[in-house]
N, C-alpha and C. Protein backbone atom coordinates (compact mmCIF):
# COMPACT_ATOMS: atom_id res chain seq x y z
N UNK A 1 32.06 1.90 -19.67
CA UNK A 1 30.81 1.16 -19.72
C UNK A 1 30.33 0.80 -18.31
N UNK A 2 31.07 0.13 -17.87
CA UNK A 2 30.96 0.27 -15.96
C UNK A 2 30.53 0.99 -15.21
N UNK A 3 30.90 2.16 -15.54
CA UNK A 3 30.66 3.36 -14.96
C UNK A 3 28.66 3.72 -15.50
N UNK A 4 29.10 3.98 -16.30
CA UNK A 4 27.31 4.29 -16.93
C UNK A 4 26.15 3.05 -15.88
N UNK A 5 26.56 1.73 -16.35
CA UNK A 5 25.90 1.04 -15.55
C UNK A 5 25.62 1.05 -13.71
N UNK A 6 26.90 1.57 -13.12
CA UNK A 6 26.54 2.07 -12.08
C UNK A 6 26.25 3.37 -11.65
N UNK A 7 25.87 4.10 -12.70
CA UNK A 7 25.40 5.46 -12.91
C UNK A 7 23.41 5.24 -12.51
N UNK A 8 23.50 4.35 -13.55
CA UNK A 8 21.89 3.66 -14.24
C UNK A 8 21.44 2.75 -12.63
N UNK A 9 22.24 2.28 -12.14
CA UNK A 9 21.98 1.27 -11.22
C UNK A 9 21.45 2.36 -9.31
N UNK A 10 22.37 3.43 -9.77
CA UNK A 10 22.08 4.35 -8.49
C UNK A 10 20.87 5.58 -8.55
N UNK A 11 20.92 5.72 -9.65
CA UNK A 11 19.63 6.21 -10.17
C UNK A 11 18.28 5.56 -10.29
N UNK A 12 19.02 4.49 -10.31
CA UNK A 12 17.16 3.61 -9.75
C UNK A 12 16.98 3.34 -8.64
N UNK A 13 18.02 3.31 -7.93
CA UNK A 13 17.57 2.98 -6.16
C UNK A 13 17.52 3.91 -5.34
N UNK A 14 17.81 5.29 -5.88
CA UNK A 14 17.49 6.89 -5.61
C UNK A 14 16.21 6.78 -5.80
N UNK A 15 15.69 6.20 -7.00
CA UNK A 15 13.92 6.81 -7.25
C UNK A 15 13.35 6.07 -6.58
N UNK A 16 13.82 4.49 -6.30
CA UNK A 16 12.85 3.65 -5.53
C UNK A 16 12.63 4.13 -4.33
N UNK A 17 13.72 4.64 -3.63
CA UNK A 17 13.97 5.18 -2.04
C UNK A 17 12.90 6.13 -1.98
N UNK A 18 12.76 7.35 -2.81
CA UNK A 18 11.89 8.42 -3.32
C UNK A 18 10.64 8.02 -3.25
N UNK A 19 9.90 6.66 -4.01
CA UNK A 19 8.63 6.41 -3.75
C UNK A 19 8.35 5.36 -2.52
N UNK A 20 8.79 5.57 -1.51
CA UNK A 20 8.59 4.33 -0.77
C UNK A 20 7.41 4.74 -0.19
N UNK A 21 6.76 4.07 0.36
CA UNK A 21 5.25 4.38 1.06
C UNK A 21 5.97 4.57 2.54
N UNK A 22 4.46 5.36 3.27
CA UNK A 22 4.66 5.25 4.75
C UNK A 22 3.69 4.77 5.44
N UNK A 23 3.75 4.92 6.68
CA UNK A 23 3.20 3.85 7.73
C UNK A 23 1.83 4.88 8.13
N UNK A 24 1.25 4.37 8.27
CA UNK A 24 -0.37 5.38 8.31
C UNK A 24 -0.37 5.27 9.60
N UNK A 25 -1.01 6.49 10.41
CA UNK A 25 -1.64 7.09 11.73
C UNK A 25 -2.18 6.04 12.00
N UNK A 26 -2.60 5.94 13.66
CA UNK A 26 -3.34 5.30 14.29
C UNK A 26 -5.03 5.63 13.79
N UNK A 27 -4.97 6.83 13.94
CA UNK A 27 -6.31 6.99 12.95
C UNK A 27 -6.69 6.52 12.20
N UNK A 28 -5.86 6.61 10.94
CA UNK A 28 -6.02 6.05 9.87
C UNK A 28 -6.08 4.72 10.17
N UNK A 29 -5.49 3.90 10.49
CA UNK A 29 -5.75 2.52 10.87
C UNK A 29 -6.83 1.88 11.04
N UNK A 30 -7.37 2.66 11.91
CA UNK A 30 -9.06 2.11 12.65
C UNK A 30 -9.68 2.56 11.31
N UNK A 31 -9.58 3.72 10.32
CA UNK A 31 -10.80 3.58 9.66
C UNK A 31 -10.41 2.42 8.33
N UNK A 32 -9.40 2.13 7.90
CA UNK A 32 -9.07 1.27 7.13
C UNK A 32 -9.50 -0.36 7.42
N UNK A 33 -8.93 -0.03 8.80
CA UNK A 33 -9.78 -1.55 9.26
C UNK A 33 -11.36 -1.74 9.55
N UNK A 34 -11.55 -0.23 9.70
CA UNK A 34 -13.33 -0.55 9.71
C UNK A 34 -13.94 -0.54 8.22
N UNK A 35 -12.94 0.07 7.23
CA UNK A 35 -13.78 -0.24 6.03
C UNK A 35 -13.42 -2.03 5.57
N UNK A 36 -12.36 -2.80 5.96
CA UNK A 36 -11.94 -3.79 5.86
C UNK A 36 -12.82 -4.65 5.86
N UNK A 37 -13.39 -4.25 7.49
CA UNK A 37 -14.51 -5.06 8.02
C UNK A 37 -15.80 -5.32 7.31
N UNK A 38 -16.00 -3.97 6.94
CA UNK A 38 -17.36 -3.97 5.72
C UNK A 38 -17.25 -4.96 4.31
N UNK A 39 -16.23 -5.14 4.17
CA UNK A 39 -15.99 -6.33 3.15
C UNK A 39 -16.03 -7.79 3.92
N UNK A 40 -15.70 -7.82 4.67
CA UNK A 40 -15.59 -9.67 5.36
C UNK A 40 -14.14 -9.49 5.81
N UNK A 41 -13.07 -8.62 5.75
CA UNK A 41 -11.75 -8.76 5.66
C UNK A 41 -11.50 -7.94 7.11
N UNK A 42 -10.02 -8.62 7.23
CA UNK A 42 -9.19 -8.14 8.34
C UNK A 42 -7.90 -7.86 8.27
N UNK A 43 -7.01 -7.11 9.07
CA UNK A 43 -5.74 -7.19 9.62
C UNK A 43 -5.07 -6.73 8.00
N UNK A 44 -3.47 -7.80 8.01
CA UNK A 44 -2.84 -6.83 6.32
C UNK A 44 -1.39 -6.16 6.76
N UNK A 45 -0.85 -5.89 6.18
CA UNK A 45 -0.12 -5.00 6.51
C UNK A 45 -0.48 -3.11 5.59
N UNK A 46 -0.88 -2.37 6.44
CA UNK A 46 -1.55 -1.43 5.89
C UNK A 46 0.35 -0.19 5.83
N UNK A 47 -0.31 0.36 4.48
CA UNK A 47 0.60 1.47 4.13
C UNK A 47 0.14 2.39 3.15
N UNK A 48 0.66 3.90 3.26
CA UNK A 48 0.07 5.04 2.36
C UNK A 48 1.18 5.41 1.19
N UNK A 49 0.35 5.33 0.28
CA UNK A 49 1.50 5.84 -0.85
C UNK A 49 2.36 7.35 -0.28
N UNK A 50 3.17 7.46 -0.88
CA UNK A 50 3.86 9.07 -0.81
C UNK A 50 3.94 9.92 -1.40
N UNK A 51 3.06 9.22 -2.60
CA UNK A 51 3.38 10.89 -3.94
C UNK A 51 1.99 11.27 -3.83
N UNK A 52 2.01 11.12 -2.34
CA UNK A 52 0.73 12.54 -2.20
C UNK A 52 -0.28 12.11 -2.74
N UNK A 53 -1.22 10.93 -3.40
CA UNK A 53 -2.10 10.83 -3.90
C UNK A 53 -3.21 10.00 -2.94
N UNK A 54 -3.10 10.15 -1.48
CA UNK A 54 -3.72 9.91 -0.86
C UNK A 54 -4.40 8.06 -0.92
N UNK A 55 -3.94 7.08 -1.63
CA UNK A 55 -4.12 6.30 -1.23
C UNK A 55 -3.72 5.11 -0.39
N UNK A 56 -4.37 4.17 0.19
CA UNK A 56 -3.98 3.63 0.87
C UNK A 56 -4.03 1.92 0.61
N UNK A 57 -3.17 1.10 0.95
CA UNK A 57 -2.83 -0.09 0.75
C UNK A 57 -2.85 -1.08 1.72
N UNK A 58 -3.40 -2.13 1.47
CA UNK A 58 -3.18 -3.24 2.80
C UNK A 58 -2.60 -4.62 2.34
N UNK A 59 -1.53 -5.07 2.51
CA UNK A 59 -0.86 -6.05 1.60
C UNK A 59 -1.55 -7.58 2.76
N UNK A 60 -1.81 -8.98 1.95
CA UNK A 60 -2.51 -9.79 2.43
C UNK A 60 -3.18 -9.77 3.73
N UNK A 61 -4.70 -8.87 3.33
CA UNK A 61 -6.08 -8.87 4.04
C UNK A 61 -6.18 -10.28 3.99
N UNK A 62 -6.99 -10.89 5.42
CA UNK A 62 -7.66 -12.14 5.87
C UNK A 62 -8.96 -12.17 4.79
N UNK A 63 -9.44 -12.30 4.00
CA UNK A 63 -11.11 -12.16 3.76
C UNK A 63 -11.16 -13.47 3.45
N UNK A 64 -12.84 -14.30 3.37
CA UNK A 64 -13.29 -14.98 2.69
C UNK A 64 -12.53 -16.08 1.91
N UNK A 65 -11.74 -16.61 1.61
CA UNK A 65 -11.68 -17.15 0.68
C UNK A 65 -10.08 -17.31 0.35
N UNK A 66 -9.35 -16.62 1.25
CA UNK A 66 -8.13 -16.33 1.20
C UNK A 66 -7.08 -15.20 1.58
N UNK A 67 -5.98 -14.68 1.22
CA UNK A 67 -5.60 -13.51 1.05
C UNK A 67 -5.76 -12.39 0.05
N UNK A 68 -5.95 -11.06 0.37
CA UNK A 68 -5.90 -10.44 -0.80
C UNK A 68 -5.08 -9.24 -0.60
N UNK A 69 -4.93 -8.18 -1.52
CA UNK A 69 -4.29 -7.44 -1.10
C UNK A 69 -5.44 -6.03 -1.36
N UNK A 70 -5.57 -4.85 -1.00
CA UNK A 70 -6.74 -3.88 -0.56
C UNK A 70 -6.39 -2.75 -1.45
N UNK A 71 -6.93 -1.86 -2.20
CA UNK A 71 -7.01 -0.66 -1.82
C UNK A 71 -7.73 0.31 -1.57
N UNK A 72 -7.70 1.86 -1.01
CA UNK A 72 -8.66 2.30 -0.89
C UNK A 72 -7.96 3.85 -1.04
N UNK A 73 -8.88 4.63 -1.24
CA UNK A 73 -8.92 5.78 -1.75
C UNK A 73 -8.55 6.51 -0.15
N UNK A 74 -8.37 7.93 -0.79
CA UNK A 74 -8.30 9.03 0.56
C UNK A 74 -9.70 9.12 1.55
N UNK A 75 -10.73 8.50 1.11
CA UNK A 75 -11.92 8.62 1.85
C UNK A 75 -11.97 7.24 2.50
N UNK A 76 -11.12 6.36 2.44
CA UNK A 76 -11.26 5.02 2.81
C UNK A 76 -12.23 4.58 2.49
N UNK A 77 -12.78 4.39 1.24
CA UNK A 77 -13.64 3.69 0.37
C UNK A 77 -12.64 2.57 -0.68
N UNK A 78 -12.82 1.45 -0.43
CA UNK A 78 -12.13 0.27 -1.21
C UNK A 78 -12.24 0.60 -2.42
N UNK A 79 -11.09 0.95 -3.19
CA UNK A 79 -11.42 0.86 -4.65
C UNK A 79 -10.97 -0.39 -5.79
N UNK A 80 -10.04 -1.26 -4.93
CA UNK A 80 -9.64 -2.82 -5.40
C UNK A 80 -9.40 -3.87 -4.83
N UNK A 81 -9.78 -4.55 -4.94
CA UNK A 81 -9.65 -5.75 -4.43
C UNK A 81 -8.87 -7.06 -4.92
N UNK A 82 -7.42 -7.47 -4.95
CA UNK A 82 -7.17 -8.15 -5.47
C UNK A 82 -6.93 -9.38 -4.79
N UNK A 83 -6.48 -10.79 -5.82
CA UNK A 83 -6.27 -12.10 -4.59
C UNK A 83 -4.65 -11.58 -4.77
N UNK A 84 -4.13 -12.44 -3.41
CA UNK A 84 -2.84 -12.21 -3.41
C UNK A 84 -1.65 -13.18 -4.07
């Protein structure tokens, strides 16, 4: 029974490792933060998913009213906006 459970337990931190995001280009940066800007928002900690689906993330943006957390598509067009 032990065994199975640390079967189950390494198999999930294999897949988590698998989806981890990465750290976006300097490029990418400036345009994330210039679409940021177009909302009222700033700064974040910005990161790109990895399963290839081209989006991008900014975990507690400065905006308006508080923190939020961002996302935006492969064109860097915001597609959510949440509070944090």
């Amino acid at each position: 029974m032990k065994r199975i459970g640390l079967m189950i337990c390494g198999l999930t931190m294999a897949a988590s490792a698998a989806f981890a995001d990465d750290k976006v280009s300097e490029d990418e940066g400036k345009k994330i933060q210039a679409a940021l800007a177009a909302w009222g928002c700033s700064g974040g900690e910005m990161e790109k998913e990895s399963e290839g689906s081209g989006v991008f993330e900014v975990d507690d943006a400065t905006c308006k009213g508080g923190q939020y957390d961002v996302k935006l598509n492969s064109n860097f067009a915001v597609t959510s906006i949440s509070r944090d």
